[in-house]
Protein backbone atom coordinates (compact mmCIF):
# COMPACT_ATOMS: atom_id res chain seq x y z
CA UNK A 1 0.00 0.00 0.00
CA UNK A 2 1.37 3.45 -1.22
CA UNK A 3 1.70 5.26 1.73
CA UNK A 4 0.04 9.13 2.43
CA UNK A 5 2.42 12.00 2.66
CA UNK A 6 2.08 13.07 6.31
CA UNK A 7 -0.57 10.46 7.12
CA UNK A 8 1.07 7.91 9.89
CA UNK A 9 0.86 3.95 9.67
CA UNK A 10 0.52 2.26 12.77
CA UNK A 11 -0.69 -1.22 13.24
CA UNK A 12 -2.87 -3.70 11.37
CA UNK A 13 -5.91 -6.42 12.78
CA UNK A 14 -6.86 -9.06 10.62
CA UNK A 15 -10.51 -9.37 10.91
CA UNK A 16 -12.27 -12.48 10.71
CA UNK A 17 -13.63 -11.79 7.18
CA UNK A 18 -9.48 -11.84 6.29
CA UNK A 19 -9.89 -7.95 5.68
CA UNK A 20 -6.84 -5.96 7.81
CA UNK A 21 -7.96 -3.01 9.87
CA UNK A 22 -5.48 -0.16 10.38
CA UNK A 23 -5.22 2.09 13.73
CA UNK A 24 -3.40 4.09 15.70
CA UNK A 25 -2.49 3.40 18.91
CA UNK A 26 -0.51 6.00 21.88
CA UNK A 27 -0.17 6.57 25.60
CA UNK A 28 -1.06 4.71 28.54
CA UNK A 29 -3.73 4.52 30.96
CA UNK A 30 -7.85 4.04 30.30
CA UNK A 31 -8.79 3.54 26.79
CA UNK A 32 -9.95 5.92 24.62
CA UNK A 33 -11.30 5.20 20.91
CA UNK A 34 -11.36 7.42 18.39
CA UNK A 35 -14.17 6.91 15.71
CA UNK A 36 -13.56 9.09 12.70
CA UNK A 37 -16.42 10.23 10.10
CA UNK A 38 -17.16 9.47 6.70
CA UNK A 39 -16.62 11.07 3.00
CA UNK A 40 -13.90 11.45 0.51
CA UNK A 41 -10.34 10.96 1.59
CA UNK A 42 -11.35 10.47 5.77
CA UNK A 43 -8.91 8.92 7.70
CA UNK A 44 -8.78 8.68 12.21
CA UNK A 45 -5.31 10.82 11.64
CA UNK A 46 -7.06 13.48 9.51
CA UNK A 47 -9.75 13.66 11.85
CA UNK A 48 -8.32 13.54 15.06
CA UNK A 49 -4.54 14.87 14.55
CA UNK A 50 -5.34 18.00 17.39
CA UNK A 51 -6.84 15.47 19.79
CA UNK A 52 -5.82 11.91 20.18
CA UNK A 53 -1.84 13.03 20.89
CA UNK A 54 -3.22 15.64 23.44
CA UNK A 55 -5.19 13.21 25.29
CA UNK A 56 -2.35 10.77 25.12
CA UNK A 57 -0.36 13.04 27.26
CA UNK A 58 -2.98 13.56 29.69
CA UNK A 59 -3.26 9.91 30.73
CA UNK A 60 -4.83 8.06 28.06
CA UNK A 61 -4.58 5.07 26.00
CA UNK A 62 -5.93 6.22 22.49
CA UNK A 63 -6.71 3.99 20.10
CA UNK A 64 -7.65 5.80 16.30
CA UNK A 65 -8.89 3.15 14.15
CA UNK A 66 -9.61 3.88 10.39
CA UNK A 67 -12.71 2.48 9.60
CA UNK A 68 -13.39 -0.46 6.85
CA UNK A 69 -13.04 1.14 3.13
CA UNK A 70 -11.32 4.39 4.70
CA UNK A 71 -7.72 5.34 5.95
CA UNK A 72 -4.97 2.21 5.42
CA UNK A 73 -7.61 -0.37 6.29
CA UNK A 74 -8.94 -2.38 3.32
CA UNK A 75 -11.73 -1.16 0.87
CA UNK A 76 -12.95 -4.12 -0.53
CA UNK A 77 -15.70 -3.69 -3.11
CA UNK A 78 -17.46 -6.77 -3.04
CA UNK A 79 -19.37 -5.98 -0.02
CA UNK A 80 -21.93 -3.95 0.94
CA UNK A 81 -21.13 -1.41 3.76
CA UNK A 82 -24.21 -1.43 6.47
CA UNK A 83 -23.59 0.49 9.91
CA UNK A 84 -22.85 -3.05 11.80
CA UNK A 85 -20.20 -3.66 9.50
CA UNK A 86 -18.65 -0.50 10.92
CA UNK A 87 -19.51 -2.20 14.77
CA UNK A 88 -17.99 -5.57 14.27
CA UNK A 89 -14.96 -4.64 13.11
CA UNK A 90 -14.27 -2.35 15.79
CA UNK A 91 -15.38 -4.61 18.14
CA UNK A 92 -13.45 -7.31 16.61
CA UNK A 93 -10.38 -4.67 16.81
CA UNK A 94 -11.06 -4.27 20.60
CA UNK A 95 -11.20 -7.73 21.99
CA UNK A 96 -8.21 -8.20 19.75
CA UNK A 97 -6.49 -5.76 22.43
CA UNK A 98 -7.74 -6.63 25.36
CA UNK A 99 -9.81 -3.89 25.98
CA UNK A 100 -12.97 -4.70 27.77
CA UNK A 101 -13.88 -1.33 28.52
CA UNK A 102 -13.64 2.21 26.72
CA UNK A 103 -14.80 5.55 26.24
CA UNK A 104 -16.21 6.16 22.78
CA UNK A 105 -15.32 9.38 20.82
CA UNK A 106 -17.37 9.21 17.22
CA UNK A 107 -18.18 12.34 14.96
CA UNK A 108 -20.85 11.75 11.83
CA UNK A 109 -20.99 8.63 10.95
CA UNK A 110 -17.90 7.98 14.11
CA UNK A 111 -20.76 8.73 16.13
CA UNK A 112 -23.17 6.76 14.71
CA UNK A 113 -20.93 3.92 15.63
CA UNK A 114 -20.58 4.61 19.05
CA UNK A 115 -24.48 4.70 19.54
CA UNK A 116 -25.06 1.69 17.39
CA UNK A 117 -21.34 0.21 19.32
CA UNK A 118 -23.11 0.85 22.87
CA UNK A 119 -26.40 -0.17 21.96
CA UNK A 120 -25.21 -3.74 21.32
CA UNK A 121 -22.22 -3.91 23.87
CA UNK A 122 -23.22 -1.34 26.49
CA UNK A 123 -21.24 -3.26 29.42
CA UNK A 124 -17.99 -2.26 27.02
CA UNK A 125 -18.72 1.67 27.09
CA UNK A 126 -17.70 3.73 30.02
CA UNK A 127 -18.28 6.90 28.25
CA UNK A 128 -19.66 8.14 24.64
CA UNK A 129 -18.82 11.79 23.15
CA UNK A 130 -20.38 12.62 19.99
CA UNK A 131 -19.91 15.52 17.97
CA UNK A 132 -23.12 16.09 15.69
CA UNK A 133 -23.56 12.32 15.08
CA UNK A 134 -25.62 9.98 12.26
CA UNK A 135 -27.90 7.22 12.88
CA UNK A 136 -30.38 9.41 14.69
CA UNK A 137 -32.67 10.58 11.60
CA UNK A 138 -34.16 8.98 8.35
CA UNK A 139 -30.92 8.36 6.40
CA UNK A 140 -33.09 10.55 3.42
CA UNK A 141 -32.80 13.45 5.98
CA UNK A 142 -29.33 14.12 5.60
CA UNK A 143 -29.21 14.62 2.37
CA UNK A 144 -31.44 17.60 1.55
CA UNK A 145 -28.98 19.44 4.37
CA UNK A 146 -26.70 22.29 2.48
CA UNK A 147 -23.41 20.84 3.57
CA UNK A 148 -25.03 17.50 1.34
CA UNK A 149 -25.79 20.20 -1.78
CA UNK A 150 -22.46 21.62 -1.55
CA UNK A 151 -20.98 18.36 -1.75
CA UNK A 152 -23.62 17.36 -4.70
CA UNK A 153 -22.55 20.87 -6.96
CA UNK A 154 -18.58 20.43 -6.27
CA UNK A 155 -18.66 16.72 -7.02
CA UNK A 156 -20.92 16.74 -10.13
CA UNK A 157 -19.39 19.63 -11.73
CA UNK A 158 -16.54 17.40 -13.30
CA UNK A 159 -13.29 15.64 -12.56
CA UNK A 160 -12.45 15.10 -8.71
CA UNK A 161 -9.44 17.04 -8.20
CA UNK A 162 -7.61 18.28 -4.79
CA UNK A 163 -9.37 21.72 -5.55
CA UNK A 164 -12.91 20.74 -5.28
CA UNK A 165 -12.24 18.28 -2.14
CA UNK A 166 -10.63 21.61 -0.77
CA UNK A 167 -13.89 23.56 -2.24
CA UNK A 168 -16.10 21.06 -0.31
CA UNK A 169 -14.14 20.85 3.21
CA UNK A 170 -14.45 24.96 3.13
CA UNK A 171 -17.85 25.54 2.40
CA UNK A 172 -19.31 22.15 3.94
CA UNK A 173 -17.72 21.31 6.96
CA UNK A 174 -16.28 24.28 8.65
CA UNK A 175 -16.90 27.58 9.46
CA UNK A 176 -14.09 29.31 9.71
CA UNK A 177 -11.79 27.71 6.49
CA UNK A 178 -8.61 29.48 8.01
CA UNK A 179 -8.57 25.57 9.91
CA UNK A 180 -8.26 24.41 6.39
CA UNK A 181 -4.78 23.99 5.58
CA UNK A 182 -2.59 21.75 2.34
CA UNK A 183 -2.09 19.27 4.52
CA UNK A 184 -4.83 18.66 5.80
CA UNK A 185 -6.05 18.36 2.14
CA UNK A 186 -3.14 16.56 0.97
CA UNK A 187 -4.06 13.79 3.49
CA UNK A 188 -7.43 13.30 2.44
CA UNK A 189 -7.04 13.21 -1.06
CA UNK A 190 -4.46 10.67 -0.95
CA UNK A 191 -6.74 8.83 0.82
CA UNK A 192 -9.28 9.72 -1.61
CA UNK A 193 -7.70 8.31 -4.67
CA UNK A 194 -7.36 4.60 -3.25
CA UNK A 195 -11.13 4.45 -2.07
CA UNK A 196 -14.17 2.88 -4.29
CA UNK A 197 -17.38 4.07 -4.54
CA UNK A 198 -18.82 1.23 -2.69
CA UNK A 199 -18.31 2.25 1.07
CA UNK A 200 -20.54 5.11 -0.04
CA UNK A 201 -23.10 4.19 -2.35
CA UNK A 202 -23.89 0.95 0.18
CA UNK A 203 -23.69 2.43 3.42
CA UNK A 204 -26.99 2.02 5.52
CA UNK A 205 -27.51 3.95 8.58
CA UNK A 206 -30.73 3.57 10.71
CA UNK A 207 -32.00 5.62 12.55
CA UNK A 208 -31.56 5.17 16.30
CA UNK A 209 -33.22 7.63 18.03
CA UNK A 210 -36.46 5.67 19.26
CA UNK A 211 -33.72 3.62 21.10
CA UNK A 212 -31.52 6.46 22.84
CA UNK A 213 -33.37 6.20 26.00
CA UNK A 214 -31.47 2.58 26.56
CA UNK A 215 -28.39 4.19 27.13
CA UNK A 216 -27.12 3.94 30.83
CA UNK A 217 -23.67 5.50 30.19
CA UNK A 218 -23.15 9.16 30.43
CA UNK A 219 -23.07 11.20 27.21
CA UNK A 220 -21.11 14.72 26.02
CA UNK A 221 -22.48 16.29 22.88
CA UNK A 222 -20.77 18.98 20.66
CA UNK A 223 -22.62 20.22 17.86
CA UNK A 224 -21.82 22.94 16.12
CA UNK A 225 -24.52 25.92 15.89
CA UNK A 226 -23.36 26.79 11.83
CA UNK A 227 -23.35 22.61 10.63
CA UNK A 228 -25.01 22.45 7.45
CA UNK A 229 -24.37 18.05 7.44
CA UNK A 230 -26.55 17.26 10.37
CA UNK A 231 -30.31 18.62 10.75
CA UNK A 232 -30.19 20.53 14.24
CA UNK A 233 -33.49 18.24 14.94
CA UNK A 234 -30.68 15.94 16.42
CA UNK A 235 -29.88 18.35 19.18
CA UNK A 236 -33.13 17.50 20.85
CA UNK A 237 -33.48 14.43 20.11
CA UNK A 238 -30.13 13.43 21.65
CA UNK A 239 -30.92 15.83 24.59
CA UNK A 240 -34.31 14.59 25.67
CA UNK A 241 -33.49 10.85 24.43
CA UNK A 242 -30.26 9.94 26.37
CA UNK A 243 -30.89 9.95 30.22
CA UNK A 244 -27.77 11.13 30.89
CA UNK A 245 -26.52 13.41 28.88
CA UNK A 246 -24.61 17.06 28.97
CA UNK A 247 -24.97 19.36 25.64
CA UNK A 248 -22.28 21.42 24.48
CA UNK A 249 -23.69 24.34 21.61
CA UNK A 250 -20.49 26.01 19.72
CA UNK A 251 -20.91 29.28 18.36
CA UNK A 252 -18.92 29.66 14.53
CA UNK A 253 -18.68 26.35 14.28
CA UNK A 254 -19.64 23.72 11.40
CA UNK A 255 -19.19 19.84 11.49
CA UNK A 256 -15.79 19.24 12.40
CA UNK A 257 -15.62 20.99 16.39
CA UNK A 258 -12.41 19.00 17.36
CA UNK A 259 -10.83 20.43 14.59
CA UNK A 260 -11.93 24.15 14.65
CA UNK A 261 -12.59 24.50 18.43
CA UNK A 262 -9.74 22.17 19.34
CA UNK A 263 -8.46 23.52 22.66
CA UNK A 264 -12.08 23.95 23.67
CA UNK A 265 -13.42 20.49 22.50
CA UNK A 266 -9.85 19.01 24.27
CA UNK A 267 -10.12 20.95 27.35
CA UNK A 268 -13.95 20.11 27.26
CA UNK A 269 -14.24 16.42 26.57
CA UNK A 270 -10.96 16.12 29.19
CA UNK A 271 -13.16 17.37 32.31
CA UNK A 272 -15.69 14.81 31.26
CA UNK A 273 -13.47 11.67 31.49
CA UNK A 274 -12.18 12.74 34.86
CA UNK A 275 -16.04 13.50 35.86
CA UNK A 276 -17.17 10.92 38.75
C-alpha cells in the first residue's frame, strides 16, 4: 500500500472476514477510541490529529482506528457497507487488544458507531462523546442538508481534483476555512484516490433515536450551531433521548468541532473523562 504523505501507519488487525484493519495506537492509561467520520479521503489521523496526541499526554490510551473502506484499512468492493459492518470490526479490533472497557469518541458517521457500538455492547462503554452524530434521523434526511448540496454541486461539476475536495471541506464542513490547511487536504485526497465508490453508495444507517433512551452511560455532545451536514433536529433528540446526557452548543462552528474549536473540544471532553 502506497503510503500518504504526512498520514502515519501504525498497526494492522486481521478481521475475521481476512480484511486488515489499520489504527493508531498511543499513551497509557484508560482507553480511549477514536471513531472518525465518513466522505472522501477520511482517515482517524485526519480527523483527530489535534486530539488523540493531546489526550495521550494527559493519561490516556488512544486507540484511532480507520474504519473499513477508509484510511490504510482495506476497501474491498465486493461488499456492501451497512452500519454493523462498521460495529464488528471495531469490536473485533477491541477484543483483539484486550480492551474490555472504553470511552467512545465518534463524529458523523464515528458517532453513529458509538451509539449503534453501545447499543449492542453497552457493558464495554464507560463513556460516549459525539460531535453532531448519524444514525439518529431517516438516512433521506441528511441529504437535503446544504453541507449534502455543496458536496452534490462540487462533485458533479466534473473531474475530482484536490481543488474541489478543498472547495467542499471549506464551504461544507467548517466555518471558519482558516482551519483548512494543504495538509490537511493533501491527506485526504491521498486517501481519496485509493477508495471505491462502494463504502458510499452501500452504506446504511438507521435511525436510532427511538432507542436512545437505553443508554445507561453518560453522554457529552458537541454540535456545532453553523453545521449544514446534520439537521439541528438531532440536538433535541439526543438531549431529551439519552438519560444522561450534557450538551455542548459552539458558536462559529460547522461539522468538524475538534478540529476548529480544538483547545475547547480538548479541554472540554478532558473534564468529562475525569467526571465521577
Amino acid at each position: 500500500m502506497d503510503l500518504v504523505s504526512g498520514l502515519p501507519e501504525g498497526h494492522y488487525a486481521t478481521l475475521g472476514s481476512g480484511h486488515r484493519l489499520h489504527y493508531l495506537d498511543q499513551g497509557q492509561g484508560p482507553v480511549v477510541v477514536f471513531l472518525h467520520g465518513s466522505g472522501s479521503g477520511a482517515s482517524g489521523h485526519s480527523n483527530f490529529k489535534y486530539n488523540y496526541p493531546w489526550l495521550a499526554k494527559q493519561g490516556y490510551r488512544v486507540i484511532v482506528p480507520d474504519l473499513i473502506g477508509y484510511g490504510y484499512s482495506d476497501k474491498p468492493d465486493d461488499i456492501d457497507y451497512p452500519l454493523d459492518l462498521f460495529i464488528d470490526g471495531i469490536h473485533q479490533l477491541l477484543q483483539q487488544l484486550g480492551v474490555a472497557r472504553c470511552t467512545l469518541i465518534g463524529n458523523s458517521l464515528g458517532g453513529a458507531i458509538a451509539l449503534g457500538f453501545c447499543l449492542q455492547y453497552p457493558a464495554q462503554v464507560e463513556r460516549m462523546v459525539l460531535m453532531a452524530p448519524g444514525g439518529i434521523e431517516n438516512q433521506a434526511d441528511y441529504f437535503h442538508m446544504p453541507g449534502m448540496q455543496i458536496m452534490k454541486e462540487v462533485f458533479s461539476e466534473g473531474a475530482m481534483s484536490p481543488d474541489r475536495l478543498e472547495t467542499f471541506i471549506r464551504r461544507g464542513l467548517v466555518y471558519d476555512d482558516s482551519v483548512v490547511d494543504k495538509q490537511l487536504v493533501k491527506e485526504r485526497w491521498g486517501i481519496f484516490q485509493q477508495q471505491n465508490a462502494q463504502v458510499i453508495t452501500t452504506m446504511r444507517v438507521p435511525n436510532m433515536s427511538d432507542r436512545l433512551g437505553e443508554i445507561s452511560c453518560p453522554v457529552m455532545v458537541f454540535w456545532g450551531l453553523n453545521e449544514q451536514m446534520m439537521p439541528e433536529t438531532g440536538i433535541m433528540t439526543l438531549a431529551k433521548g439519552i438519560p444522561d446526557v450534557c450538551l455542548s452548543l459552539v458558536s462559529r462552528c460547522g461539522h468538524w468541532v475538534m478540529v476548529e474549536h480544538r483547545e475547547l473540544f480538548n479541554n472540554q471532553t478532558l473534564d468529562f473523562l475525569r467526571r465521577r
